[in-house]
Structure formats: structure tokens, C-alpha cells
Protein backbone atom coordinates (compact mmCIF):
# COMPACT_ATOMS: atom_id res chain seq x y z
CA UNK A 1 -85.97 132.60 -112.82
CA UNK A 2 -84.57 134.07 -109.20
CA UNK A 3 -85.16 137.50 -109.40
CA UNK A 4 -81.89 139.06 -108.46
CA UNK A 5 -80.23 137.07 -111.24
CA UNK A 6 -79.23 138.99 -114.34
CA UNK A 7 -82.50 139.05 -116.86
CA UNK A 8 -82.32 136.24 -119.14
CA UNK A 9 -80.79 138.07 -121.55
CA UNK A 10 -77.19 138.60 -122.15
CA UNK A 11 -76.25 141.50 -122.02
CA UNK A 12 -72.78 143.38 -122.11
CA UNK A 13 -70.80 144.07 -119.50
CA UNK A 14 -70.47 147.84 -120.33
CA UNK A 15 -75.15 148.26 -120.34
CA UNK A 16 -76.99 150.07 -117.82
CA UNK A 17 -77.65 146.99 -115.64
CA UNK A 18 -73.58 146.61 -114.63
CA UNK A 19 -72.58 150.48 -115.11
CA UNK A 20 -72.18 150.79 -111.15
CA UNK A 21 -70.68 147.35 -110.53
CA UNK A 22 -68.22 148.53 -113.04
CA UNK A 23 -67.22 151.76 -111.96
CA UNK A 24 -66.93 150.43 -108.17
CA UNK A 25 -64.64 147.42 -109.69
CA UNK A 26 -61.73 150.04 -111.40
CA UNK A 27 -63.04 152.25 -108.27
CA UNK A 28 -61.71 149.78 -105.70
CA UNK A 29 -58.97 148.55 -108.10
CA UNK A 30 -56.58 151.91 -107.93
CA UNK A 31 -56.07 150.12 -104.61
CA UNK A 32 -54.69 146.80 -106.30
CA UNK A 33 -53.06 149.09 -108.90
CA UNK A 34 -50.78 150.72 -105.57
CA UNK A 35 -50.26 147.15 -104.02
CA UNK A 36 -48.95 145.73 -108.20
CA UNK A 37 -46.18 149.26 -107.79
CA UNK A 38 -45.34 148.45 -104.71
CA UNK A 39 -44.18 144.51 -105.55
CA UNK A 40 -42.75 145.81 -108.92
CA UNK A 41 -40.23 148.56 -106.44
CA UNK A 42 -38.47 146.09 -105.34
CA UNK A 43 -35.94 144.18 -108.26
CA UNK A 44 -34.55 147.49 -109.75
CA UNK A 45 -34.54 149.58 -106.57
CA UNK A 46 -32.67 146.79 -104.76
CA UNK A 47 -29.77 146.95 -107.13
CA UNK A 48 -29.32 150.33 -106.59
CA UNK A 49 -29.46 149.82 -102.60
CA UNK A 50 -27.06 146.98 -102.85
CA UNK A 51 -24.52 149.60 -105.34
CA UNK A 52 -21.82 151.92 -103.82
CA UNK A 53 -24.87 154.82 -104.91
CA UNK A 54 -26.96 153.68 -101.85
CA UNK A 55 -29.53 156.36 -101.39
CA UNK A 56 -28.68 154.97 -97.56
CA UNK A 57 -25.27 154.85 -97.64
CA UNK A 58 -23.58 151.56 -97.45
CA UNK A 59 -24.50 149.06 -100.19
CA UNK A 60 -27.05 146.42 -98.80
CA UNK A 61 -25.96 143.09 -97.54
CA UNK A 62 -27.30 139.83 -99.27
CA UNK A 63 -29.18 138.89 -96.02
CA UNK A 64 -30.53 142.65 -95.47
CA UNK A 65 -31.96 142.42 -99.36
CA UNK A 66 -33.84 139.38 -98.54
CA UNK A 67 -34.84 140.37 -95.54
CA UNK A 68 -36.76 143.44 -97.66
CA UNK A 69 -38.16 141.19 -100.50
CA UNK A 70 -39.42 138.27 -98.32
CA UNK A 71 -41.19 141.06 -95.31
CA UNK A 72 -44.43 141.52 -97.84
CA UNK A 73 -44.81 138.02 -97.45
CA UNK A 74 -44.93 138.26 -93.49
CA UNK A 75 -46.74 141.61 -93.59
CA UNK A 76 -49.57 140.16 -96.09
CA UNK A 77 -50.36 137.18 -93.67
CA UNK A 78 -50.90 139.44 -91.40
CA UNK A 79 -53.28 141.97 -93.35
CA UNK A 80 -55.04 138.49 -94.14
CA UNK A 81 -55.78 137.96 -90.93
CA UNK A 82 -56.28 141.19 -89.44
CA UNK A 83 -58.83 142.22 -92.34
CA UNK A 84 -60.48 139.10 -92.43
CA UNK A 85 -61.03 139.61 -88.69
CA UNK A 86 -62.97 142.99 -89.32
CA UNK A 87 -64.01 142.46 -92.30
CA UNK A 88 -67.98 141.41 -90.72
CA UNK A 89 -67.20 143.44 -87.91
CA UNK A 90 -66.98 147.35 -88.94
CA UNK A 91 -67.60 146.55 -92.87
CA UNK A 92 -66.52 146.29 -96.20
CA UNK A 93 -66.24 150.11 -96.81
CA UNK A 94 -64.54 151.15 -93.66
CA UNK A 95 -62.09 148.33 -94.13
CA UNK A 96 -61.17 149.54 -97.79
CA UNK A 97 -60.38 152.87 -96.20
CA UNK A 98 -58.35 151.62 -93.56
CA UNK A 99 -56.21 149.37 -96.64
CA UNK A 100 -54.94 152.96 -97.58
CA UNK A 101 -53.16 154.12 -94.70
CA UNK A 102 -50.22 151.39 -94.24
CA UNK A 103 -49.41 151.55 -97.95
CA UNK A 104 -49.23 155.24 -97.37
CA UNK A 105 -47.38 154.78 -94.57
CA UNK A 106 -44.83 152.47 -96.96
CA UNK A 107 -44.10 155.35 -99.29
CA UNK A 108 -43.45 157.74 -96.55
CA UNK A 109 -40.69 156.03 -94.83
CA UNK A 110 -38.96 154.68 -98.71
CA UNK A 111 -38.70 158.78 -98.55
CA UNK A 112 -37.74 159.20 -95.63
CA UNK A 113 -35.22 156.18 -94.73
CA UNK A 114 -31.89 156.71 -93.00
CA UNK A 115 -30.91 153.11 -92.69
CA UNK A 116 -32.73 149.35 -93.80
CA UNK A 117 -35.27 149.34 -90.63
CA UNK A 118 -37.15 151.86 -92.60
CA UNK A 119 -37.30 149.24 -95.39
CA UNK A 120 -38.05 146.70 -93.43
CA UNK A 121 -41.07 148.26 -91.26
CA UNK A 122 -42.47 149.94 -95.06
CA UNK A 123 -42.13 146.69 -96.40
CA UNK A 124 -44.09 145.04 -93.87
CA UNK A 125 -46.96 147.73 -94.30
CA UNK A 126 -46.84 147.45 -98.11
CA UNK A 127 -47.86 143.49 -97.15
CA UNK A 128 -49.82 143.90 -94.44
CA UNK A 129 -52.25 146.54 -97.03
CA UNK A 130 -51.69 144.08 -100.01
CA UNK A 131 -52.96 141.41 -97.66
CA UNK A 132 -55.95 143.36 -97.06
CA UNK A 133 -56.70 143.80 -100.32
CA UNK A 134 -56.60 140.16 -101.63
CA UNK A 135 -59.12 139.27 -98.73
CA UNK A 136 -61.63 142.59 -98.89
CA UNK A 137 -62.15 143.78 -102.31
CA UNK A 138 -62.47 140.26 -103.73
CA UNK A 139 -65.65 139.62 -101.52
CA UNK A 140 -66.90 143.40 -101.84
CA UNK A 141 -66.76 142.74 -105.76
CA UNK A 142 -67.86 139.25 -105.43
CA UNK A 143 -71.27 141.39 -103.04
CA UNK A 144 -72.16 143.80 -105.67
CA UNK A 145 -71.93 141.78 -108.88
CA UNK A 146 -74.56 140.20 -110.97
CA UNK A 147 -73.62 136.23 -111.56
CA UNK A 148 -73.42 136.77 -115.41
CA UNK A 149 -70.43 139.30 -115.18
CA UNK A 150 -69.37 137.96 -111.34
CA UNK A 151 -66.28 136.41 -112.96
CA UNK A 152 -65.13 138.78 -114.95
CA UNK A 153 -65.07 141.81 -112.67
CA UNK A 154 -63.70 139.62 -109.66
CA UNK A 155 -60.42 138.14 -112.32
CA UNK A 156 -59.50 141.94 -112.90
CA UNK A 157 -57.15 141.90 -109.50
CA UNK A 158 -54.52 140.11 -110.74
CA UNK A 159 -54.98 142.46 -113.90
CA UNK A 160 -54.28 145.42 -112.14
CA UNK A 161 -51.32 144.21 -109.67
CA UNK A 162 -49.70 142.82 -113.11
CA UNK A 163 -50.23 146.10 -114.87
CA UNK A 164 -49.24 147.84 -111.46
CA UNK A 165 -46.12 145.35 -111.55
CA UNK A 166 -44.94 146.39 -114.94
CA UNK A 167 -45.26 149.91 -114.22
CA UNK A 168 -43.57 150.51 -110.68
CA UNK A 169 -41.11 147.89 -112.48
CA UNK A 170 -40.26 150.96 -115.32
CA UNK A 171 -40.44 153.73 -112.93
CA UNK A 172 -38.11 152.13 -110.07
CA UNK A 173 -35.63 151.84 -112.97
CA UNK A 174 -35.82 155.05 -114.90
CA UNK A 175 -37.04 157.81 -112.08
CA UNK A 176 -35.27 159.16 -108.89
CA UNK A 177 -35.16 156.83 -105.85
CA UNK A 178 -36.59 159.92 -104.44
CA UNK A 179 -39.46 161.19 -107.00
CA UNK A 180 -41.19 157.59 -107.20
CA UNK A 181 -42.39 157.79 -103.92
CA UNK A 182 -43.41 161.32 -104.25
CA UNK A 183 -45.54 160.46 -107.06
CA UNK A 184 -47.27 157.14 -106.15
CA UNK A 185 -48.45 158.28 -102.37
CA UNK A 186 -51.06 159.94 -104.91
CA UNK A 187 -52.68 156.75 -105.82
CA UNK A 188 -53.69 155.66 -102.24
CA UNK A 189 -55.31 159.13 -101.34
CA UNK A 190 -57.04 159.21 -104.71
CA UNK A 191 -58.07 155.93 -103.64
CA UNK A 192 -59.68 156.63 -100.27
CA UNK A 193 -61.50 160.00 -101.83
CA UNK A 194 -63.33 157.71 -104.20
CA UNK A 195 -64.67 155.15 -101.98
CA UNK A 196 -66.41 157.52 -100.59
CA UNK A 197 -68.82 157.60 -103.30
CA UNK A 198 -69.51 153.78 -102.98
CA UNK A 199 -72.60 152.31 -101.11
CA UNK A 200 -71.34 149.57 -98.27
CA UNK A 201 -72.58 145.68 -99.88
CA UNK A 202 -76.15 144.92 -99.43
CA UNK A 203 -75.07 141.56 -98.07
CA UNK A 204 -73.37 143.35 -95.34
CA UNK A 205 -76.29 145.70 -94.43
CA UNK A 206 -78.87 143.23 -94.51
CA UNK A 207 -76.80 140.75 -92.12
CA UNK A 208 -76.85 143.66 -89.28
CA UNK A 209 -80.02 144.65 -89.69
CA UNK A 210 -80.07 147.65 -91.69
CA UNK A 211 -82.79 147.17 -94.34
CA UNK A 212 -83.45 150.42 -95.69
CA UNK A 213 -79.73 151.00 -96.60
CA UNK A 214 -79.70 147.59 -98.25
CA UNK A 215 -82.35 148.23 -100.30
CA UNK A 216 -80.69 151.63 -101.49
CA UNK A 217 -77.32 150.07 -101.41
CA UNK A 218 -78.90 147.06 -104.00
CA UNK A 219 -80.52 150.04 -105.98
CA UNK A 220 -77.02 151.60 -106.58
CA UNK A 221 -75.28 148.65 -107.40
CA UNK A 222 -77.96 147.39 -109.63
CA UNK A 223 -78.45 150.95 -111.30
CA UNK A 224 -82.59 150.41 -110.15
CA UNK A 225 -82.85 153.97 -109.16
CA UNK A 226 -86.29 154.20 -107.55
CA UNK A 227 -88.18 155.92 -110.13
CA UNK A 228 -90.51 158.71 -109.78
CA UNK A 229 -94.08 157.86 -108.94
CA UNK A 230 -95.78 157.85 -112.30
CA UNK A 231 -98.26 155.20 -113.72
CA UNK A 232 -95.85 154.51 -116.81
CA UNK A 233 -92.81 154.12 -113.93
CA UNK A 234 -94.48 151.83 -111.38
CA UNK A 235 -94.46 148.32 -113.21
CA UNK A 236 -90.30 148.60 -113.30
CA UNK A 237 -90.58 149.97 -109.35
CA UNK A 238 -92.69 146.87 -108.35
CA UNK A 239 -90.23 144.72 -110.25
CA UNK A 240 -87.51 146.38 -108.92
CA UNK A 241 -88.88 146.00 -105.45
CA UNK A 242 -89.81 142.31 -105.91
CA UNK A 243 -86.19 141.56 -107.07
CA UNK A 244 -84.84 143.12 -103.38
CA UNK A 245 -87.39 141.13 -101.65
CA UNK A 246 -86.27 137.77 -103.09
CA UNK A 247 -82.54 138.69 -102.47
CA UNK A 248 -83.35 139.59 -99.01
CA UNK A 249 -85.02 136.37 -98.35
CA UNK A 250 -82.32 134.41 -99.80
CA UNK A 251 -79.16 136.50 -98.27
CA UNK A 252 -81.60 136.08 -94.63
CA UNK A 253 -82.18 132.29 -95.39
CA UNK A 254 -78.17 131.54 -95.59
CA UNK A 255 -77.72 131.93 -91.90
CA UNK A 256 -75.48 135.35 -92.18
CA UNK A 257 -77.21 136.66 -89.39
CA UNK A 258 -76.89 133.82 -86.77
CA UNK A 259 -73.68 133.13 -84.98
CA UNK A 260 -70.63 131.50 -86.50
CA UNK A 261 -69.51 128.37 -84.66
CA UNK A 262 -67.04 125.50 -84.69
CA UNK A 263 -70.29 123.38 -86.40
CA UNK A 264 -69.90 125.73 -89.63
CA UNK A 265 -66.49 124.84 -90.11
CA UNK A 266 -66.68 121.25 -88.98
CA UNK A 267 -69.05 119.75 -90.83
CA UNK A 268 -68.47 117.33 -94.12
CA UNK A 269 -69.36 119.77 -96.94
CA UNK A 270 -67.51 122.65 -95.56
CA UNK A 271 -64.15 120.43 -94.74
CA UNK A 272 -64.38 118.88 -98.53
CA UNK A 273 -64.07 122.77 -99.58
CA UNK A 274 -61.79 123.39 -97.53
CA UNK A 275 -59.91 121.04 -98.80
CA UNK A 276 -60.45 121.86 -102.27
CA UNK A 277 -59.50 125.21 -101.56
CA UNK A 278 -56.07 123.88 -100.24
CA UNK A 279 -55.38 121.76 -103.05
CA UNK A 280 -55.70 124.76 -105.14
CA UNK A 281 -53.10 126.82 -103.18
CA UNK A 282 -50.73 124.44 -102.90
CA UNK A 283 -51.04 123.88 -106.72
CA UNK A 284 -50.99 127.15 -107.76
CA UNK A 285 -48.22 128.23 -105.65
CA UNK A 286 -45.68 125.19 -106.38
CA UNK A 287 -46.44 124.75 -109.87
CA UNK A 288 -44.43 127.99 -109.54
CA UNK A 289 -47.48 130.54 -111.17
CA UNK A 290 -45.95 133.40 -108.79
CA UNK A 291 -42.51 132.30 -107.97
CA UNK A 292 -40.93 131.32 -111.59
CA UNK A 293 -42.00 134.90 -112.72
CA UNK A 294 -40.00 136.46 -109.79
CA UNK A 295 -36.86 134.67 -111.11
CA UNK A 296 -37.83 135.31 -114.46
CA UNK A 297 -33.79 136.36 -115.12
CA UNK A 298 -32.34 133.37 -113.71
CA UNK A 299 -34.14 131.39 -115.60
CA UNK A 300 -32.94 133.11 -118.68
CA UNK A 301 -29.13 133.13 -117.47
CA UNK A 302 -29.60 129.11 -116.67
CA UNK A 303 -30.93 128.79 -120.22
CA UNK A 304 -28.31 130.99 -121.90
CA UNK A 305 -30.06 133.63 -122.73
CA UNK A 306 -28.09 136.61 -124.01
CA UNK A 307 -30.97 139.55 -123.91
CA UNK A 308 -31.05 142.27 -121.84
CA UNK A 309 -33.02 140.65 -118.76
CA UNK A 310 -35.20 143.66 -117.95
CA UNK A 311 -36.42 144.05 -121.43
CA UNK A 312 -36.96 139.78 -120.71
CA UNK A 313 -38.83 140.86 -117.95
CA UNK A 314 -41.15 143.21 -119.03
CA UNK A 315 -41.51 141.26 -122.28
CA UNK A 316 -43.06 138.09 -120.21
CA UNK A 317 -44.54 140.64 -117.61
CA UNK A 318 -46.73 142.19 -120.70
CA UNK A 319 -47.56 138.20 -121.63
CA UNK A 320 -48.55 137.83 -118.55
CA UNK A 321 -51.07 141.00 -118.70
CA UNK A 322 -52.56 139.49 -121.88
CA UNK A 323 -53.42 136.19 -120.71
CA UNK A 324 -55.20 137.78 -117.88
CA UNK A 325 -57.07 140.20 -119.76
CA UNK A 326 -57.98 136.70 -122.00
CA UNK A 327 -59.29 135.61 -118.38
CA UNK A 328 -61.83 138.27 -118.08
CA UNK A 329 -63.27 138.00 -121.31
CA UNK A 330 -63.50 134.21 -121.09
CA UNK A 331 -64.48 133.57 -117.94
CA UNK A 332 -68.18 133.96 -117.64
CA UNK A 333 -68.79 132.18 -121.30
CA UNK A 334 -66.50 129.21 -120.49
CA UNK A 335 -66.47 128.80 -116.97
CA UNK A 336 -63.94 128.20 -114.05
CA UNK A 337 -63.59 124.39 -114.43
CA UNK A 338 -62.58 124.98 -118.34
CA UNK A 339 -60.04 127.94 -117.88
CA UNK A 340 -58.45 126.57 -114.32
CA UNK A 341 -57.96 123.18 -116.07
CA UNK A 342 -56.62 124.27 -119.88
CA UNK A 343 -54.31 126.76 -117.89
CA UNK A 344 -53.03 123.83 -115.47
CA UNK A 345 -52.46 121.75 -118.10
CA UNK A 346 -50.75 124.08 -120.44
CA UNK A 347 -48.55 125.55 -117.20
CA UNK A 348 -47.23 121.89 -116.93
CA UNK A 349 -46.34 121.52 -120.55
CA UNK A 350 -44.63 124.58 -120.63
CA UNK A 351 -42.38 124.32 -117.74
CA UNK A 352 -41.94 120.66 -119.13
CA UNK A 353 -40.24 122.38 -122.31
CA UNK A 354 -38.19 124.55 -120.10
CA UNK A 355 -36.89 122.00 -118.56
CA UNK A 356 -36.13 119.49 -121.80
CA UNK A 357 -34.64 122.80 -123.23
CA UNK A 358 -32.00 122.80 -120.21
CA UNK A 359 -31.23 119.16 -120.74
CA UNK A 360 -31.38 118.08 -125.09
CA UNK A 361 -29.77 121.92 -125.74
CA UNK A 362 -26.62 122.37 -126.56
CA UNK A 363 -25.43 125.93 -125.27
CA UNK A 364 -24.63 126.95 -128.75
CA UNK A 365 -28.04 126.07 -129.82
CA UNK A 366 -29.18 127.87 -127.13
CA UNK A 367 -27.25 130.97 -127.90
CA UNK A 368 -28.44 131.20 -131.57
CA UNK A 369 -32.08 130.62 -130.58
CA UNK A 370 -31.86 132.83 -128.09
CA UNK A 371 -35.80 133.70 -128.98
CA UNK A 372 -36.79 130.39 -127.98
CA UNK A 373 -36.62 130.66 -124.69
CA UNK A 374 -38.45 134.07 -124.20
CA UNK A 375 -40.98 132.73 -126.47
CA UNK A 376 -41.51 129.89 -123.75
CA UNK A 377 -41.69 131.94 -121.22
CA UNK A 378 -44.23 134.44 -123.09
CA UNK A 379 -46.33 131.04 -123.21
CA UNK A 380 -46.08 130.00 -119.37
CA UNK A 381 -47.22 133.41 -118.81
CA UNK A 382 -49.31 133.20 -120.83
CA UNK A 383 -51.57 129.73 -119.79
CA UNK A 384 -50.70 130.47 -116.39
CA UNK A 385 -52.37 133.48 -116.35
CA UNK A 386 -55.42 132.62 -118.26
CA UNK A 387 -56.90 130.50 -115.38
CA UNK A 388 -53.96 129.52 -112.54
CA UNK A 389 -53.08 133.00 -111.98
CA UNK A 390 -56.53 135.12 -112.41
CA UNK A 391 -59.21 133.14 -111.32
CA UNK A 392 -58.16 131.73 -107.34
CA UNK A 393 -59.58 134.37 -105.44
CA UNK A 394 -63.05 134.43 -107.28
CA UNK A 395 -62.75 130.25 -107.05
CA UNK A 396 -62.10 130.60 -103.16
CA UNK A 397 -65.41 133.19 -102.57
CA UNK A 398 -68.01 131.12 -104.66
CA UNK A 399 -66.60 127.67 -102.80
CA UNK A 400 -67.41 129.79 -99.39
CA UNK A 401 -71.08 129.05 -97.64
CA UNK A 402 -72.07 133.03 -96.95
CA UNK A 403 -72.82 132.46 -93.40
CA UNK A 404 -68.25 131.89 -93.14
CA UNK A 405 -66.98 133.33 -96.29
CA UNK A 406 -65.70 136.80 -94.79
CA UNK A 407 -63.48 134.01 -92.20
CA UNK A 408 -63.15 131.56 -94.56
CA UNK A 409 -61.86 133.75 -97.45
CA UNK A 410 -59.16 135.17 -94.61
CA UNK A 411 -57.89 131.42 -93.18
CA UNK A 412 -57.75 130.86 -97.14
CA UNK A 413 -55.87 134.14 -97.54
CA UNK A 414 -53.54 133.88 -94.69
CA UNK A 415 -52.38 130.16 -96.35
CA UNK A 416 -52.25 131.68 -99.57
CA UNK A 417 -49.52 134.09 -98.25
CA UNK A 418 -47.73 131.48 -96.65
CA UNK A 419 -47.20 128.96 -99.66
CA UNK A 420 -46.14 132.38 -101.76
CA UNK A 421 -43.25 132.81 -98.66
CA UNK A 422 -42.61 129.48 -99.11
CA UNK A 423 -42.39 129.18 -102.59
CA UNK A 424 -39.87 132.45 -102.83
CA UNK A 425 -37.73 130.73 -100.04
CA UNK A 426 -37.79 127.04 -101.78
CA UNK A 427 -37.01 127.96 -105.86
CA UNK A 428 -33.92 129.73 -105.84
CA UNK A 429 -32.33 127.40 -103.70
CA UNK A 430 -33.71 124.59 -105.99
CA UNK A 431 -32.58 126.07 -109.12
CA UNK A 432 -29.24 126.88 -107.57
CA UNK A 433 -28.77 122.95 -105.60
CA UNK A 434 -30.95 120.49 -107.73
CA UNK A 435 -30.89 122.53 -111.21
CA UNK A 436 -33.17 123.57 -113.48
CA UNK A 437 -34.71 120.72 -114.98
CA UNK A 438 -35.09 119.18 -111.61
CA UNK A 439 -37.59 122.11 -110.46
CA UNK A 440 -39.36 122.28 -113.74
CA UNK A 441 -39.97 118.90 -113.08
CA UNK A 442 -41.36 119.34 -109.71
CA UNK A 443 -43.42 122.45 -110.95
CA UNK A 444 -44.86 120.34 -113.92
CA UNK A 445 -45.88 117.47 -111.28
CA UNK A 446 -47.49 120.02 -109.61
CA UNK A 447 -49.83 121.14 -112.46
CA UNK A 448 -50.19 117.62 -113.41
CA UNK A 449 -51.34 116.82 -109.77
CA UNK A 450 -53.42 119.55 -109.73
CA UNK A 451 -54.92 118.77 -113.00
CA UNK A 452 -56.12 115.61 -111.57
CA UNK A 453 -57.33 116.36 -108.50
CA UNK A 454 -59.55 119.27 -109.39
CA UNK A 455 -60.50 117.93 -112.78
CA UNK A 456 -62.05 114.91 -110.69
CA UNK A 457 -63.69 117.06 -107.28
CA UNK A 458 -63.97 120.86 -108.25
CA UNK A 459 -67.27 121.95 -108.97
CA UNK A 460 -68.51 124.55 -111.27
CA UNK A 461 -69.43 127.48 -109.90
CA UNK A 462 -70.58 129.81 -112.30
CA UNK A 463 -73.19 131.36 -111.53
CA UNK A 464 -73.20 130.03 -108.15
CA UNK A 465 -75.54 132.33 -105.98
CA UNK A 466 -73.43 134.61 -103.30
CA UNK A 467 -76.52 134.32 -101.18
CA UNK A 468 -76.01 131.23 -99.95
């Protein structure tokens, strides 16, 4: 057995082994959390900018709205890239502080806005700190976890910006334009005050050199306080020191503290991943597992549905929540492969019924069943959540060799952001030219591709060492 593996036996996520892995996950999470509220602003507080009760005055124009929802796209590319770029170069922890200040920023000038160029430079910010997060804390958690509960604590993200969703969904539409901002600007400083009591990844410390704060950093994370210096203590120190010594030799022996060149990138293995990783982008993003859910209500109005489309909304947003919190429990007993797989599979089906719905329904069937449809929804949310939805980013970081993951996780990032622009652009106008069936069928051929693809080439990397 490797040493710095979880002991043989299983244990639960909530014993002594994981207690500081855990706390540092929700820890780093209020962060997520901020980024869910600030996505979840946007649909109510737009139709009250775009209303003759403007907090700015005149209503917004169609183009000015879009120009405000599609700006987090733009902005998160860039946090991708700009994060990703320091990421190895001042640190994990330092880069989690600096995530704060440009959502911070975002809430400041919501309050503060005289006209839409305040919009559109928060909105930016609120991207350009979500983009951050997607690429930093899912390789700091991936850093301080133990393999056996690795999967679990790294599919929480999408749990918190879903929760965070819902939420700044419900306050936008019941609390002051004014008063949201007043009370979310909170979260981030909250946020930055409790990193402070985190230790910066042993991965990171031992790559520049700094073995003594790796060893107390591993310590921490492994809750392996150094014990006092008595006879009955010393067998758990030696085996406590042993384990840091063989995950020092393995972290050293992957190359993270050698120079990065072209060769690491262009080389067979790493180009197959690479193209693994894109396959699984593309997939998730036009099988529609992000944009379908922001057009939740047309989708309802194309289908018929008389409900009221925000309680729709938060009805499949709490579906959604559900299937990821299904993730996290099943993703370390099951596996990647299983969940990614059932949940592309199931995605496809589901938008497959959406779409024979649109076409064999008669409108008055539609109208008296008007259950059925919200029902279908609750189970794309659902299977798209369980595996499509929650487990990409933790996929991405265990595909990664160590020696390029921090680079590799941001170029994967940065394309991530642009397929999610892409896919907001390409589905209203699809549902609006071609019709509904049409892009449930291209959504379904998606999954179905997908389902192929990465059913035949995609490994399975639980409990894949992040030392190599």
C-alpha cells in the first residue's frame, strides 16, 4: 500500500483522517457560494432593469440586456487564464485571496450604478472571479484530499453555485435592488478572513522548495498533528513521517519541479487527454447541461406550460441541487466512468422526450398535463446533474500529468468558458429558428456522441494519484 493513500479501511468522510480536508472544502466553497448569487442576479433583476421602475432610469434595451448576461462569459475566460497563469507562480492561497476582490468589486458598482457601463464592467468582474474559481479551488481541493473522498469533496462546486443560484435567484426577486448587494458583499470578505486559517497545498510547497512547510502543510491537511515526544506517541510519529516521505518522493518524481516545455504538451499521451478533455466540453456544453437550464421558461412556454415560470424554475433548480448532492455521495463508491456515462445517457433520453412531447402532443393534452413537462425537466436535471454537470472539473484535474495540470486545468478552463458563451449565443436562436424538437434533437446527439466516445477512450480515474 502507498503510504499517503487513505488506510485500507473505509472510513467516513466526516472521521478524524478528512476533518481538515473538509472544513477547507465548505472553507473555500463560500467563494463558489458568491460566484452561484452572482449568476442567479441576473433573470429577475433584468426584468426590473428592462421595466419603466429602472433603478437606472430608462428601461434596458434588448441588446444592452444581453450585453450584461453574456459579459460573465467574457470575464470568466479571462479569470481562466489570468489565474491559471499565477496559479504556480505566487500560489494557491494568495490566488484564492485575490478571487475576492473583483467579485467585491461587482457588488459595489450594482450599488453604485448610474447608467449600464456599471453593469457591464461588474459583470465582467463577477466572470473574471467566477473564472478564477473554477480553475483554483478545484486543484487546491483536488491538493489536499485523500483519493478515497477526492471525488466527493472536488463534485461539491457545482453544489454550491446551484444552491448559490437558487438563492440569489429568490433574493433578486423578493429584496430591494438596493439591499441585495448590501448584504452579499459579506460573503466575499467572510471569505478572504477564513482562508487565512488554511495551510498553502503541500504539492505547491514542495515544488518550490519549501520542505518544512510541506511537511506541516501535509500534517494539517491530513489531521497528523506531530505528537508529543512520548514512547506510547512515537510509532504513529514515525508512521506519520514515513507517509510524508513517500509523498514527497512521489510529488518530486513527477517532474513538478523541472521546467514546463512545449515537449509536455506535445507528446502522444498528453495530446490523447487533451483530447479527451475536449470531447468532454464540447459534450457537456452542447448536450445543453448549462444552457437548457438558463432557458428553463422558454422551454415551458414552447411546451405549453401554464405554471408560474419562476416557481418552474426554482422547482427544476432544487432538482438540479439533488442530483448533485446524489453526485457526491456516489462518486467515490461508483466511480467517474459509471456516473459520467448513466448521466449522459439519461440526459439524451430526456431531452429526447422533450422533444417527442413538442411533436405527438396535442396543445390541449399539453395543457391538462401540464405536470408532465416539469416532471421532465425535474428528470434532465436531475441525470444531468448526477455525473454531466458535477463531475467535469474533478475529471479534467485527475486526466492532468502534475508536472502541467495548474496550465492544463486553465487552457481546459478558458475552452470551457468559451463553449458555455457559445452555447448561450447558439440555443435561443435555435429554439426560436429551427424549433424545439430540432434542438432537443441536436442536444440528444450530443449525449449520444458523447456516450460513445468516452464510453470507448475515458479512463477511470478513481483513485488516480495527484502526484503524478
Amino acid at each position: 500500500m502507498i503510504l499517503n493513500e487513505v488506510p485500507p479501511k473505509k472510513i467516513s468522510i466526516f472521521s478524524a483522517r478528512y476533518r481538515w480536508q473538509l472544513i477547507a472544502t465548505m472553507t473555500v466553497h463560500i467563494m463558489t457560494l458568491t460566484h452561484g448569487l452572482a449568476v442567479g442576479w441576473l433573470s429577475p433583476s433584468l426584468r426590473l432593469l428592462g421595466s419603466e421602475n429602472s433603478p437606472l432610469g430608462p428601461p434596458l434595451t434588448i441588446v444592452q440586456a444581453s450585453w450584461v448576461g453574456s459579459l460573465i462569459g467574457l470575464g470568466s475566460l479571462s479569470g481562466n487564464i489570468i489565474f491559471g497563469l499565477l496559479l504556480d507562480r505566487i500560489g494557491r492561497k494568495m490566488c484564492m485571496y485575490i478571487l475576492a476582490i473583483p467579485n467585491m468589486v461587482y457588488w459595489i458598482l450594482i450599488y453604485t450604478a448610474q447608467d449600464v457601463t456599471y453593469l457591464y464592467a461588474g459583470r465582467f468582474l463577477a466572470g473574471m472571479s467566477g473564472g478564477g474559481v473554477y480553475v483554483v479551488l478545484p486543484i487546491f481541493i483536488a491538493e489536499i484530499a485523500d483519493n478515497d473522498v477526492r471525488g466527493a469533496l472536488s463534485s461539491m462546486a457545482m453544489m454550491y453555485v446551484s444552491m448559490g443560484m437558487m438563492i440569489g435567484f429568490a433574493l433578486a426577486s423578493y429584496l430591494s435592488y438596493y439591499l441585495m448587494p448590501c448584504i452579499i458583499i459579506a460573503l466575499p470578505v467572510i471569505f478572504m478572513v477564513s482562508v487565512i486559517g488554511l495551510r498553502e497545498t503541500p504539492q505547491y510547497l514542495l515544488r518550490h522548495g519549501r520542505d518544512g512547510e510541506a511537511e506541516r502543510s501535509y500534517y494539517f491537511y491530513k489531521n497528523l498533528t506531530p505528537p508529543a515526544a512520548t514512547n506510547m506517541e512515537v510509532a504513529h510519529h514515525d508512521a506519520a513521517e514515513m507517509e510524508f516521505d513517500t509523498f514527497r518522493i512521489q510529488v518530486l518524481s513527477g517532474g513538478v519541479t523541472q521546467s514546463i516545455t512545449w515537449r509536455d504538451f506535445f507528446n502522444v499521451p498528453t495530446i490523447k487527454i487533451f483530447g479527451l478533455i475536449f470531447v468532454l466540453i464540447i459534450c457537456n456544453q452542447l448536450s445543453g447541461s448549462f444552457a437548457i437550464f438558463n432557458y428553463t421558461s422558454h422551454i415551458f412556454a414552447e411546451l405549453g406550460n401554464k405554471l408560474d415560470p419562476n416557481t418552474c424554475t426554482i422547482v427544476v433548480g432544487a432538482a438540479q441541487l439533488f442530483g448533485i448532492l446524489c453526485a457526491v455521495v456516489l462518486v467515490d463508491r461508483l466511480g467517474r466512468r459509471v456516473l459520467l456515462l448513466t448521466s449522459m445517457a439519461g440526459m439524451g433520453l430526456g431531452e429526447l422526450a422533450i422533444a417527442l412531447l413538442k411533436i405527438c402532443c396535442t396543445p390541449e393534452f399539453l395543457e391538462e398535463n401540464g405536470w408532465l413537462p416539469l416532471v421532465v425537466m425535474c428528470f434532465v436535471a436531475v441525470i444531468a446533474s448526477v455525473g454531466v454537470i458535477a463531475l467535469i472539473f474533478i475529471i479534467i484535474i485527475e486526466l492532468l500529468p502534475a508536472k502541467i495540470r495548474s496550465i492544463g486545468t486553465s487552457l481546459s478552463m478558458a475552452t470551457f468558458s468559451a463553449f458555455i458563451f457559445i452555447a448561450l449565443k447558439i440555443y435561443p436562436t435555435m429554439i426560436y429558428d429551427e424549433g424545439l424538437p430540432a434542438t432537443m434533437f441536436m442536444s440528444s446527439g450530443m449525449c449520444l456522441f458523447g456516450f460513445i466516445v468516452l464510453g470507448l477512450y475515458l479512463p477511470e480515474t478513481k483513485g488516480r494519484s495527484m502526484t503524478h
